[in-house]
C-alpha atoms as a PDB file:
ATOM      1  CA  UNK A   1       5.288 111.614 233.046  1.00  0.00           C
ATOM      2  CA  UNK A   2       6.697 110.042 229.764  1.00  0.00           C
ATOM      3  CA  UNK A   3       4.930 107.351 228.925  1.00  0.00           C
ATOM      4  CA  UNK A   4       7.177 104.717 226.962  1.00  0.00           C
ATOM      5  CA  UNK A   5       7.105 101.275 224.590  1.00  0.00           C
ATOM      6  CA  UNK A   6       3.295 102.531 223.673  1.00  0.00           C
ATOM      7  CA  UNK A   7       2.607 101.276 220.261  1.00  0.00           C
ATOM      8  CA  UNK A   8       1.440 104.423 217.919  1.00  0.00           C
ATOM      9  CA  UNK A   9      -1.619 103.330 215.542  1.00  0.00           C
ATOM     10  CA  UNK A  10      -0.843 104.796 212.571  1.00  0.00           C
ATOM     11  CA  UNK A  11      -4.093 105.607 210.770  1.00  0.00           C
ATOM     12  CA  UNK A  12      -4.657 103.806 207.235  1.00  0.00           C
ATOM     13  CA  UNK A  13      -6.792 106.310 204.116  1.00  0.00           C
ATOM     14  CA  UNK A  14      -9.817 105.090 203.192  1.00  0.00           C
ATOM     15  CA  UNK A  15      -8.455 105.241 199.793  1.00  0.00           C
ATOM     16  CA  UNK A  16      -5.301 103.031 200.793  1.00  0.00           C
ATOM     17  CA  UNK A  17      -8.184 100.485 202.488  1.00  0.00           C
ATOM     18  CA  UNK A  18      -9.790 100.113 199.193  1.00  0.00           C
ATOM     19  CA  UNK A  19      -6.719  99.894 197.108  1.00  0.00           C
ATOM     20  CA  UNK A  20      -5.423  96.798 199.283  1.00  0.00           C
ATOM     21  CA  UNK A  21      -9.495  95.480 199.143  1.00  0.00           C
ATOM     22  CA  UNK A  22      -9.105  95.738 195.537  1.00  0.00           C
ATOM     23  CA  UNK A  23      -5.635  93.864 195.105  1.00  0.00           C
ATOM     24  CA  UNK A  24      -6.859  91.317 197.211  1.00  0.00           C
ATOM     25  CA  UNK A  25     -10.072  90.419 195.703  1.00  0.00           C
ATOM     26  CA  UNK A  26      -8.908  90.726 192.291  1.00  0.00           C
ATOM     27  CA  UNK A  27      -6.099  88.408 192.889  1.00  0.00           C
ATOM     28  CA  UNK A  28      -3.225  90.697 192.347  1.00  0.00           C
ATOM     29  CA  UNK A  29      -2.289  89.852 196.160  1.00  0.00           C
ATOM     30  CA  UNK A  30      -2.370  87.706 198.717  1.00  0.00           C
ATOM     31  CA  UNK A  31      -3.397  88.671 201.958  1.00  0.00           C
ATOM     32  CA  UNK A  32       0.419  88.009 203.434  1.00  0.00           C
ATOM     33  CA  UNK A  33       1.883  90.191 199.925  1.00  0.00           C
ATOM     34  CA  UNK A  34      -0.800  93.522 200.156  1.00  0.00           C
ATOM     35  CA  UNK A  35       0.471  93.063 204.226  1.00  0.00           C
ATOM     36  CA  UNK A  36       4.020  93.444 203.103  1.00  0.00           C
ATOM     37  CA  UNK A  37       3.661  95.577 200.199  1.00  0.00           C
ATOM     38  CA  UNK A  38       1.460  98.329 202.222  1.00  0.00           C
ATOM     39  CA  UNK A  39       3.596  97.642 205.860  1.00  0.00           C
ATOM     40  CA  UNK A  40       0.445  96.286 207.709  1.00  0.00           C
ATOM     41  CA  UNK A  41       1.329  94.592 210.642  1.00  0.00           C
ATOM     42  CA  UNK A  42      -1.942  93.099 211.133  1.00  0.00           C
ATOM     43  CA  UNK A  43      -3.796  90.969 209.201  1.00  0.00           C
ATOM     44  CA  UNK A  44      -7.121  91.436 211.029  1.00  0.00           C
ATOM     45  CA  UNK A  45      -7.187  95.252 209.843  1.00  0.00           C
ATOM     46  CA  UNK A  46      -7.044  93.675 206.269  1.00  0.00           C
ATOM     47  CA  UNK A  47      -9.932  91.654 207.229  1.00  0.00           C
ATOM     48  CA  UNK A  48     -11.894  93.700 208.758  1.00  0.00           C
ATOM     49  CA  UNK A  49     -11.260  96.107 205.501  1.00  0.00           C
ATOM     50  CA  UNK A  50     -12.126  93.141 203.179  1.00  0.00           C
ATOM     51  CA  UNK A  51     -15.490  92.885 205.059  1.00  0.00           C
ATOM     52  CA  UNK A  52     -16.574  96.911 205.634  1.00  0.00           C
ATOM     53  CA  UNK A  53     -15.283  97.396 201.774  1.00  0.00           C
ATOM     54  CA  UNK A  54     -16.183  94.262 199.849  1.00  0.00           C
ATOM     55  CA  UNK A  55     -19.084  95.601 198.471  1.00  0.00           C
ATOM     56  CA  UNK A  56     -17.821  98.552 197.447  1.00  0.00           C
ATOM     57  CA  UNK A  57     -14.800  97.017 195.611  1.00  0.00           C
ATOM     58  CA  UNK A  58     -17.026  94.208 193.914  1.00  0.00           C
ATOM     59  CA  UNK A  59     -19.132  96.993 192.104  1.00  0.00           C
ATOM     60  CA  UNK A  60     -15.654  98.492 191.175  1.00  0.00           C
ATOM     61  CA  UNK A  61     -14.515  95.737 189.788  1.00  0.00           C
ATOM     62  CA  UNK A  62     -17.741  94.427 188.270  1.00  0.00           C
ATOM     63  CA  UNK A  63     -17.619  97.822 186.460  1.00  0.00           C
ATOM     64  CA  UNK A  64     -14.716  97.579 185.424  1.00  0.00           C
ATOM     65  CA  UNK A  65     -14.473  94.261 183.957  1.00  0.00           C
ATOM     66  CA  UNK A  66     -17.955  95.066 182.355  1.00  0.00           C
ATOM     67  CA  UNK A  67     -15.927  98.154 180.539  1.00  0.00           C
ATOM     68  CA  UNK A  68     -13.155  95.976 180.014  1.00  0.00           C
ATOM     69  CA  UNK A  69     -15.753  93.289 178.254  1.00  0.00           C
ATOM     70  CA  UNK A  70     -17.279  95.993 176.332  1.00  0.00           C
ATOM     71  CA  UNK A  71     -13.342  97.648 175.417  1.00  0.00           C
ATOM     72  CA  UNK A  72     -12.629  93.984 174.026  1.00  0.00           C
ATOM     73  CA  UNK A  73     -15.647  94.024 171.908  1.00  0.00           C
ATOM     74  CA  UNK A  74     -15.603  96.731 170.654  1.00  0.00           C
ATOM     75  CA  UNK A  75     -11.640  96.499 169.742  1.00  0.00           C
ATOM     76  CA  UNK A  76     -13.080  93.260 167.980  1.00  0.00           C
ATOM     77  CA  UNK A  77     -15.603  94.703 166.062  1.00  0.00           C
ATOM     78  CA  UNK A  78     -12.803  97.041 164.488  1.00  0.00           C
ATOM     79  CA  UNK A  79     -10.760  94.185 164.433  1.00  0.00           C
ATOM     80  CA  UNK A  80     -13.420  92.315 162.033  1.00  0.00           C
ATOM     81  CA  UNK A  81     -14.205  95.570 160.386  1.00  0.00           C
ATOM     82  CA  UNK A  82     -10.703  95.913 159.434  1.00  0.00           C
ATOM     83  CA  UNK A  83     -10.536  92.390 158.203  1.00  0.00           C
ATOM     84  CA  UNK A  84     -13.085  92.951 155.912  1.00  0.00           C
ATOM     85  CA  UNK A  85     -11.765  95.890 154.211  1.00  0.00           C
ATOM     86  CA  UNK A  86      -8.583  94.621 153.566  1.00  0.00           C
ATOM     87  CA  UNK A  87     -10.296  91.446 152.224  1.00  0.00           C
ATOM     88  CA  UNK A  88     -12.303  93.721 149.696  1.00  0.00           C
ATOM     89  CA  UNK A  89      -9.194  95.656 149.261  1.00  0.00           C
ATOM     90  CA  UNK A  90      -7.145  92.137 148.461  1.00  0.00           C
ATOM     91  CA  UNK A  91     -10.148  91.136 146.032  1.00  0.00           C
ATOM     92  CA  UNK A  92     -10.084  94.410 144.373  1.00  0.00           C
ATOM     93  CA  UNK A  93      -6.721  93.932 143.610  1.00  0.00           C
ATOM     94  CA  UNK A  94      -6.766  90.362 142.891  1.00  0.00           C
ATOM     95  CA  UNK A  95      -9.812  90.711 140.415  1.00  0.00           C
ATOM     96  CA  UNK A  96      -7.285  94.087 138.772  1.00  0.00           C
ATOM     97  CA  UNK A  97      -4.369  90.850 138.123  1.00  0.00           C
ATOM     98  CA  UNK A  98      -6.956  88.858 136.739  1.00  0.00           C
ATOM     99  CA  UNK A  99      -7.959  91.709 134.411  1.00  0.00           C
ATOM    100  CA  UNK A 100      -4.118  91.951 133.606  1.00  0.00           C
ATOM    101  CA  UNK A 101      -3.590  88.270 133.055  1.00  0.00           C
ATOM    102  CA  UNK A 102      -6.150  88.389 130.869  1.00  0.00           C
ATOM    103  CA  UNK A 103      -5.230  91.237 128.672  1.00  0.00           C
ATOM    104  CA  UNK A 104      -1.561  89.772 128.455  1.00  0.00           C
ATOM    105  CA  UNK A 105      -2.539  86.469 127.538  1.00  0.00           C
ATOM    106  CA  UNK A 106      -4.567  88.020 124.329  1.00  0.00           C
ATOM    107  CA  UNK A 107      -1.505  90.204 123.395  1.00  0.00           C
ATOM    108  CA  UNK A 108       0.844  87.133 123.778  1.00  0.00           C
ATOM    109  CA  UNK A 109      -1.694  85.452 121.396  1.00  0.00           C
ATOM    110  CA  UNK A 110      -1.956  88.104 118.853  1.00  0.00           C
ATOM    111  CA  UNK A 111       1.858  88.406 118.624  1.00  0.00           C
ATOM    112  CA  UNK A 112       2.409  84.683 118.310  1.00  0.00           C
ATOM    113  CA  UNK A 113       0.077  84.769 115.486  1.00  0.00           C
ATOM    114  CA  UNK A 114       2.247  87.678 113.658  1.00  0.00           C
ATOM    115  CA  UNK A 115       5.396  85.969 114.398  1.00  0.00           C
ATOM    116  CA  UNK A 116       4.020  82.650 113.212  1.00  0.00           C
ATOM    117  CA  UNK A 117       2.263  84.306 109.952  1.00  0.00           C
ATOM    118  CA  UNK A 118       5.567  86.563 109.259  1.00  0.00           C
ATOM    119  CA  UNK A 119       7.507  83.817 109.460  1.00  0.00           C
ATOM    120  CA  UNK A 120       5.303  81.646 106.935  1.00  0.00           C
ATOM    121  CA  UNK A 121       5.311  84.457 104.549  1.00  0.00           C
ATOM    122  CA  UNK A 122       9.354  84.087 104.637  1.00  0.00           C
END
């Protein structure tokens, strides 16, 4: 005997429950989207999964904004790191145009001097 109109359960990976924990608690979903999106048909499943799960996915993504906190600092410390060398390398340079200025200035001095004394000697 056939037995017909049964519903089949179709069986949901651990991995998949987490994944649609995750998107959920981290705000990437809402319950009604990660239903949609991962063709659950009901909602208490998700629920249930938030509650046997939560704890696992909270350490997950306590970790990982933790690395992500650290990853941002640490981009920032070579960000200021960098900053700093290219002001030294900017004051370098700027105290080398100084140095110029300087030199030029005498030279334009001196040869004033010999054009004004050549041409009093005229």
């Amino acid at each position: 005997m056939e037995v017909t109109n049964v519903k089949k359960r179709n069986r949901v990976r651990k991995e998949v429950k987490l994944e649609i924990v995750y998107t959920i608690l981290s705000g990437e979903l809402f319950l009604e989207e990660a239903m949609a999106k991962y063709g659950i048909r009901n909602e208490i499943s998700i629920i249930n999964w938030i509650k046997e799960y939560r704890s696992e996915v909270e350490i997950g993504l306590h970790m990982t904004n933790d690395f992500l906190d650290h990853r941002k600092a640490k981009d920032e410390s070579l960000l200021v790191t960098e900053i700093y060398k290219k002001i030294q390398e900017l004051e370098e340079a700027n105290q080398i145009l100084k140095e110029e200025k300087a030199y030029l200035a005498k030279k334009v001095l001196i040869l004033e001097r010999e054009i004004s004394q050549s041409m009093e000697s005229r």
